[in-house]
Structure formats: C-alpha cells, structure tokens
Protein backbone atom coordinates (compact mmCIF):
# COMPACT_ATOMS: atom_id res chain seq x y z
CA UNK A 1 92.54 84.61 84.19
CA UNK A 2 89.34 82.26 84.68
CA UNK A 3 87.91 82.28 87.78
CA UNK A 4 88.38 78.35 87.32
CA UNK A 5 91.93 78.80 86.48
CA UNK A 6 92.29 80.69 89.41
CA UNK A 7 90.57 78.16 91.77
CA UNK A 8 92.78 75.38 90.47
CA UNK A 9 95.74 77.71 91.07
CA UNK A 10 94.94 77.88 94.70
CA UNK A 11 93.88 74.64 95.12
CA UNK A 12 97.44 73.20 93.80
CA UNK A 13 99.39 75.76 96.46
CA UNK A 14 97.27 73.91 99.56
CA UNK A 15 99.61 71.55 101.04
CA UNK A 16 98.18 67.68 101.57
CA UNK A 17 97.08 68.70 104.96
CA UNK A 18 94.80 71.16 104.32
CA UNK A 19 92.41 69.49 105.77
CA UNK A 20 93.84 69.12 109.27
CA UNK A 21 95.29 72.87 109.55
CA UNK A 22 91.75 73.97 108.42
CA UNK A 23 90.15 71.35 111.16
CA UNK A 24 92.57 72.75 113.67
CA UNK A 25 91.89 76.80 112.71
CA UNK A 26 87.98 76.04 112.97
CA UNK A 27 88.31 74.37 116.39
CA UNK A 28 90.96 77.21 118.02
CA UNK A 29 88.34 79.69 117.00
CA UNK A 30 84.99 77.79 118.37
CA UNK A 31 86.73 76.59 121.11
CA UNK A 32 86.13 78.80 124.57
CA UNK A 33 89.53 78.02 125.73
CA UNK A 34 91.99 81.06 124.98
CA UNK A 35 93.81 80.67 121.71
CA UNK A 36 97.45 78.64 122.50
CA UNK A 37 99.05 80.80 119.10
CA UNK A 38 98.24 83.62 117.38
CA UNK A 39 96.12 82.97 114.32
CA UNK A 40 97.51 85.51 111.61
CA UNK A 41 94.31 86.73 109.03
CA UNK A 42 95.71 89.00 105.79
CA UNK A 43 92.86 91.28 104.67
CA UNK A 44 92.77 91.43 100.96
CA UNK A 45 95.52 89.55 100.91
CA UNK A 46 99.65 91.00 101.07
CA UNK A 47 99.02 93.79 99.42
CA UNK A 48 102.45 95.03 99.50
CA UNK A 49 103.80 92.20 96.83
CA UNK A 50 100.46 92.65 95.00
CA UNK A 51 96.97 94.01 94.40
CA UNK A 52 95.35 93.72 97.42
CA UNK A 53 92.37 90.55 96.02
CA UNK A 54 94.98 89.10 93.36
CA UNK A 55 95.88 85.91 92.71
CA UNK A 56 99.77 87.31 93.64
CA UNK A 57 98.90 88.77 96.88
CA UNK A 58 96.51 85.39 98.12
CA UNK A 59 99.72 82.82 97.00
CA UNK A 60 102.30 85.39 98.52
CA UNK A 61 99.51 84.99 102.26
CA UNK A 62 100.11 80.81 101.28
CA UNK A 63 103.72 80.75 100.99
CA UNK A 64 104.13 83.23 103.94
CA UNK A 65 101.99 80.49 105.96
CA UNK A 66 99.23 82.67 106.92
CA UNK A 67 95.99 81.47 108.70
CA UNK A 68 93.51 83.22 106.88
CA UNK A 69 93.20 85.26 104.09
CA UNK A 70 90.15 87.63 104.22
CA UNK A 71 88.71 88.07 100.86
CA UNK A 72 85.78 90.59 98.99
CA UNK A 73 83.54 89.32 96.43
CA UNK A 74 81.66 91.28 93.67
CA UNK A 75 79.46 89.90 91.02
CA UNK A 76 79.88 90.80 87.05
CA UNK A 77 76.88 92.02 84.83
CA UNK A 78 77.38 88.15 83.29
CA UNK A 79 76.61 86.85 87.21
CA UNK A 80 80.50 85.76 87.76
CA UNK A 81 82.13 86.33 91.00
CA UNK A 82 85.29 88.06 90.55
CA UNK A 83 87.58 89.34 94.00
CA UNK A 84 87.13 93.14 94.67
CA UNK A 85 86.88 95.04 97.97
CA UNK A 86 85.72 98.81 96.73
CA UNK A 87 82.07 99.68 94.91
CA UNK A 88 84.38 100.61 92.03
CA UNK A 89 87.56 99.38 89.94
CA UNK A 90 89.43 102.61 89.75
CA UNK A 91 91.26 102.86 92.36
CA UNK A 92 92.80 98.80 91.79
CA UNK A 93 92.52 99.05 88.32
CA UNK A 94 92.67 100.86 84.92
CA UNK A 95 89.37 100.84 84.43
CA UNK A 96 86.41 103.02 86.25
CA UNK A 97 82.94 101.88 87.50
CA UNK A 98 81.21 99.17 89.17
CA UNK A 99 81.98 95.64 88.48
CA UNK A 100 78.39 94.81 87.59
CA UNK A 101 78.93 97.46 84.56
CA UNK A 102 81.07 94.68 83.10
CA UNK A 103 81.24 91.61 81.82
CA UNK A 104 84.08 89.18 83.33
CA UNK A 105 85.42 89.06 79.66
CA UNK A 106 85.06 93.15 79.43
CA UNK A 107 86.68 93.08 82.83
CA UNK A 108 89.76 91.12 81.72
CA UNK A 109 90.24 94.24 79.23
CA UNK A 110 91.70 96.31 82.54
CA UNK A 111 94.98 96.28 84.30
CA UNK A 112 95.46 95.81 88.30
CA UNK A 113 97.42 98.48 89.28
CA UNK A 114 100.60 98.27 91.40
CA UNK A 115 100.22 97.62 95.24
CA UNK A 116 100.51 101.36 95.98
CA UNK A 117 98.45 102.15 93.44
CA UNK A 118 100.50 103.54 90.47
C-alpha cells in the first residue's frame, strides 16, 4: 500500500473532532496539574490483532479509542518513509536486511508476518 494510501486511510478513521481530543491530549500533558484520566499510548501499535507498525494494528489503537499510538520510522533506499521499529525486516517480515537496502516498491515484494511472528 502507498504511503499516501495509507495516510488517507488514517485520516478517514479520525472522527470530526480530532482536533479538540488532540487540543485536549496536548494540554493534559503540558499542563503541571496532575493528569484527571489516564492517557493510554500503544507502542507500535496493537500488536496482538496485527504487525506491530501496520496499518491493522494503528486502526485496531483508533477503534479501541486509544490516546496515542507510538510509531517508528525508517527511510527506503528511494528516500520514502515507511513504519518499522527494528534495524532489520526479518523478524516483521519475509524479507531480511535493512530497509534502506530497498526500494519502497522492492519492499512491497515482502510479507508482514503474523503478530507473533509466524
């Protein structure tokens, strides 16, 4: 998938008051008065429905209603950002090296691999 494609994606699952929640997140965390709620942060995503980075684990964080979603950013050989926590692919993918070895369109050749990694 494009990274545009994915960007619209997410875009479209923010609810018409994006704007506010985000306004209201920023100001609980600046603010020096002790937080009213808990603010809940996935890192990498919910990995356990998906790939920890994927598209399916950051919508399953949106529909789940969670704060923050903590994400890791890698750049192809072609200078494209693409989501990916480890100095390698092989242990989230079927492929094996670094992410600047590839192309995005090489990269689209690989498969994420299950949340557990099978």
């Amino acid at each position: 998938m494009r990274l545009i494609s994915a960007i619209v994606m997410l875009l479209a699952a923010v609810s018409v008051g994006a704007a506010t929640r985000v306004d209201s997140l920023r100001e609980a965390i600046y603010s020096p008065a002790p937080f009213k709620k808990p603010i809940v942060i996935a890192h990498r995503g919910d990995w356990r429905s998906g790939t920890e980075n994927s598209l399916r684990a950051i919508r399953r964080c949106i529909d789940m209603g969670v704060d923050i979603v903590e994400l890791d950013i890698a750049m192809t050989r072609d200078s494209v950002l693409v989501l990916m926590h480890d100095d390698t692919i092989d242990r989230t993918t079927t492929g094996s090296g670094r992410v600047s070895d590839y192309t995005l369109e090489q990269l689209k050749d690989f498969n994420l691999r299950s949340p557990i990694g099978v």
